[in-house]
C-alpha atoms as a PDB file:
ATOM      1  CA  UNK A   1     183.089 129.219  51.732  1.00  0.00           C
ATOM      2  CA  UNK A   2     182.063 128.036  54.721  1.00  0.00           C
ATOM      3  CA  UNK A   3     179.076 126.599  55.518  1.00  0.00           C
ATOM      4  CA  UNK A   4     176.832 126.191  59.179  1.00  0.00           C
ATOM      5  CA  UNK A   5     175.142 123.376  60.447  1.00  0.00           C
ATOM      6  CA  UNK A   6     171.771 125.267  60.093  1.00  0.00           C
ATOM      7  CA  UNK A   7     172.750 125.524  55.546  1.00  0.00           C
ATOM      8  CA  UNK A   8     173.568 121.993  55.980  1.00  0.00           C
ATOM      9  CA  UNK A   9     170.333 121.024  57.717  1.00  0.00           C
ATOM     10  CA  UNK A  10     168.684 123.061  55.247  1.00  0.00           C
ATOM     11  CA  UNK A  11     170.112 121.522  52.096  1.00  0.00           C
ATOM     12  CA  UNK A  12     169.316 117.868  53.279  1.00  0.00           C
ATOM     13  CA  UNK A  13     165.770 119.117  54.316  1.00  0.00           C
ATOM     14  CA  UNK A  14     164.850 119.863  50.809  1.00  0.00           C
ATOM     15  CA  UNK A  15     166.768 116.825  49.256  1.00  0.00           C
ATOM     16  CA  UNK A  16     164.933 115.001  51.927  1.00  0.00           C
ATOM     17  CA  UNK A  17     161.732 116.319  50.663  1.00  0.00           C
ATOM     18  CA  UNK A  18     162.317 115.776  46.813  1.00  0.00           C
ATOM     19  CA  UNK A  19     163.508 112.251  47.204  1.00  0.00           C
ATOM     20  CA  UNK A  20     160.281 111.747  49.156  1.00  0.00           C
ATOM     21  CA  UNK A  21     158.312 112.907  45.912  1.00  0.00           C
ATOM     22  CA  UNK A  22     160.531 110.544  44.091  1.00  0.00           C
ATOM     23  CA  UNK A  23     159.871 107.541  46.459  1.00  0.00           C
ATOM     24  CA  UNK A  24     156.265 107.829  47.052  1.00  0.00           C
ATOM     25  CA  UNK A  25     154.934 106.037  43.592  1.00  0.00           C
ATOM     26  CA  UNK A  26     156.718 102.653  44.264  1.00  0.00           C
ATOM     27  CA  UNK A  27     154.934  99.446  45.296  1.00  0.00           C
ATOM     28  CA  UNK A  28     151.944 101.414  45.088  1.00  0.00           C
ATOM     29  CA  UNK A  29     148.749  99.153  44.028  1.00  0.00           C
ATOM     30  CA  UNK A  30     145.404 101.409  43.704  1.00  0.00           C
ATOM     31  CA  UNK A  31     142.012  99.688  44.278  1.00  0.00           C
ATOM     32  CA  UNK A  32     141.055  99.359  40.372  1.00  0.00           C
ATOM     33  CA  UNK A  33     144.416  97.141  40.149  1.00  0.00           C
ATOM     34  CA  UNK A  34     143.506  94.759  43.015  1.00  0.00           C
ATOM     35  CA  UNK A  35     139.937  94.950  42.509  1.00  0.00           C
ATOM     36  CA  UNK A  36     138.676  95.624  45.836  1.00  0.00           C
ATOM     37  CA  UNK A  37     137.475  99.001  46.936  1.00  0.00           C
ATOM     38  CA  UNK A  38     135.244 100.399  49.727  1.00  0.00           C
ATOM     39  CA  UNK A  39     131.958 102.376  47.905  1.00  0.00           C
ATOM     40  CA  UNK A  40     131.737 105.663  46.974  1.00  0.00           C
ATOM     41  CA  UNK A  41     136.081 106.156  47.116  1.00  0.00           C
ATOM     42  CA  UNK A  42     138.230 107.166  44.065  1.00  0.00           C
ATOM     43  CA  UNK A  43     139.610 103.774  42.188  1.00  0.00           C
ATOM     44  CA  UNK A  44     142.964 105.439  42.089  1.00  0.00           C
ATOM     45  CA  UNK A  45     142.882 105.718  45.857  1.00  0.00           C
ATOM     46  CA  UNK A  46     145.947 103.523  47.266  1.00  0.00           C
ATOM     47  CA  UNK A  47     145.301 100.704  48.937  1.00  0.00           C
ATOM     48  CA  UNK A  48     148.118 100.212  51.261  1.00  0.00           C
ATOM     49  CA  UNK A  49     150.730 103.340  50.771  1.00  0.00           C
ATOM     50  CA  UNK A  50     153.458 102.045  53.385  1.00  0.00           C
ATOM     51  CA  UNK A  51     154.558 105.784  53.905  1.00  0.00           C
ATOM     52  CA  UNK A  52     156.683 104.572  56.758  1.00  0.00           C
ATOM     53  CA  UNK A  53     158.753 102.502  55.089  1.00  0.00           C
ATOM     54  CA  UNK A  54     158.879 105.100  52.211  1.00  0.00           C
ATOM     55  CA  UNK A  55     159.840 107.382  54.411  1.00  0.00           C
ATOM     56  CA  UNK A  56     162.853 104.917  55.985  1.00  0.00           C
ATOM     57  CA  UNK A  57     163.997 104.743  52.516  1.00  0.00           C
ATOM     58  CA  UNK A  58     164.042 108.324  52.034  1.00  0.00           C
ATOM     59  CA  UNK A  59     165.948 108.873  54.942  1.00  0.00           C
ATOM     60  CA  UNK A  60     168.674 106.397  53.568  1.00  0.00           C
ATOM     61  CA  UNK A  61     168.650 107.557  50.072  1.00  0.00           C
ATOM     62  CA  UNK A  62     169.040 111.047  50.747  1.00  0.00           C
ATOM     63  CA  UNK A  63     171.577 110.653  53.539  1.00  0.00           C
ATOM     64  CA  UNK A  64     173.804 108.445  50.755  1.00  0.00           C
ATOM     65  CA  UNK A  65     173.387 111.461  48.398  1.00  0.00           C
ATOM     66  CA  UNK A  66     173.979 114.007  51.082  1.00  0.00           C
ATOM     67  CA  UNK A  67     177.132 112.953  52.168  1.00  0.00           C
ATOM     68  CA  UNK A  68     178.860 112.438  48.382  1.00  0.00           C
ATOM     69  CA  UNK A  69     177.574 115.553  47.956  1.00  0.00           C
ATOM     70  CA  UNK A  70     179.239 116.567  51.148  1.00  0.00           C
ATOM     71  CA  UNK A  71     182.349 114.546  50.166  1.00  0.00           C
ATOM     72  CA  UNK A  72     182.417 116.187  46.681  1.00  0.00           C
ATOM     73  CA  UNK A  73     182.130 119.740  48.124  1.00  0.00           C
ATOM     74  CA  UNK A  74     184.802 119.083  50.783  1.00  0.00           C
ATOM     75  CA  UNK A  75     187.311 117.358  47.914  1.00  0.00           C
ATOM     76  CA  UNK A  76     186.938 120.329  45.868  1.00  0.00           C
ATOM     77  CA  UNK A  77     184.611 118.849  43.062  1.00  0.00           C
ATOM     78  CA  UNK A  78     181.354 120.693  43.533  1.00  0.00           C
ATOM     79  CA  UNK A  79     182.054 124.515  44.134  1.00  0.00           C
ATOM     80  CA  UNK A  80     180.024 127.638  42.299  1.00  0.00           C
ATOM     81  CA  UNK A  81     183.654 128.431  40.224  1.00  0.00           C
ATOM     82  CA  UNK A  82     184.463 124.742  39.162  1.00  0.00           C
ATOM     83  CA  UNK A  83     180.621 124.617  37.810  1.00  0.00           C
ATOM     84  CA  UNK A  84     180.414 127.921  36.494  1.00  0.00           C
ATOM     85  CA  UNK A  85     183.176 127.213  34.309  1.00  0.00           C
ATOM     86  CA  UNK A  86     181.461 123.576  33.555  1.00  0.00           C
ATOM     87  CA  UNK A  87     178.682 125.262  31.849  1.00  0.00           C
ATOM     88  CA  UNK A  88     180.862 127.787  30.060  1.00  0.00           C
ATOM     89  CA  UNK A  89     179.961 130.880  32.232  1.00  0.00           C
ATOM     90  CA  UNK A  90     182.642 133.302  33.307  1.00  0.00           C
ATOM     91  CA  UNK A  91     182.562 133.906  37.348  1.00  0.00           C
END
C-alpha cells in the first residue's frame, strides 16, 4: 500500500499534536508552588509555560517516532496483516 506525502503529513500532524499533550506538563511550576501570584488569577495558573521550547521538543520527539515508524512500515514490521494477526484477528 502506498502511501502520499499528504497521509504522511497527516499522520505526523496528529502524532505531532498528541506528543504536544504529552509534553506540555513538564517543568511546569504554578503560582501556589512558587508562591508568587498576581491578584485575583487562578493559583494553578502557570507561571512561566516555555511553550516554545515545548514545542522544539515536540518537533524532535515526534520526528524520532515518525521516522521508526516510517522505518518499521518500510521494513515490513508495521502493516494492517502482520498486526491483525498480532492480535489474533483473521484479515
Amino acid at each position: 500500500m502506498a502511501y502520499t506525502i499528504s497521509t504522511w503529513f497527516a499522520i505526523y500532524f496528529v502524532l505531532w499534536w498528541v506528543t504536544l499533550f504529552v509534553t506540555l506538563p513538564f517543568g511546569v511550576r504554578s503560582q501556589h508552588e512558587d508562591g508568587v501570584g498576581a491578584p485575583g488569577t487562578d493559583p494553578g495558573a502557570p507561571i512561566a509555560a516555555q511553550l516554545g521550547r515545548k514545542m522544539i521538543w515536540t518537533t524532535i520527539i515526534s520526528a524520532i517516532v515518525f521516522a521508526t515508524a516510517m522505518f518499521a512500515y518500510n521494513a515490513g514490521y508495521l502493516s494492517i496483516e502482520r498486526l491483525s494477526r498480532l492480535m489474533g484477528m483473521p484479515f
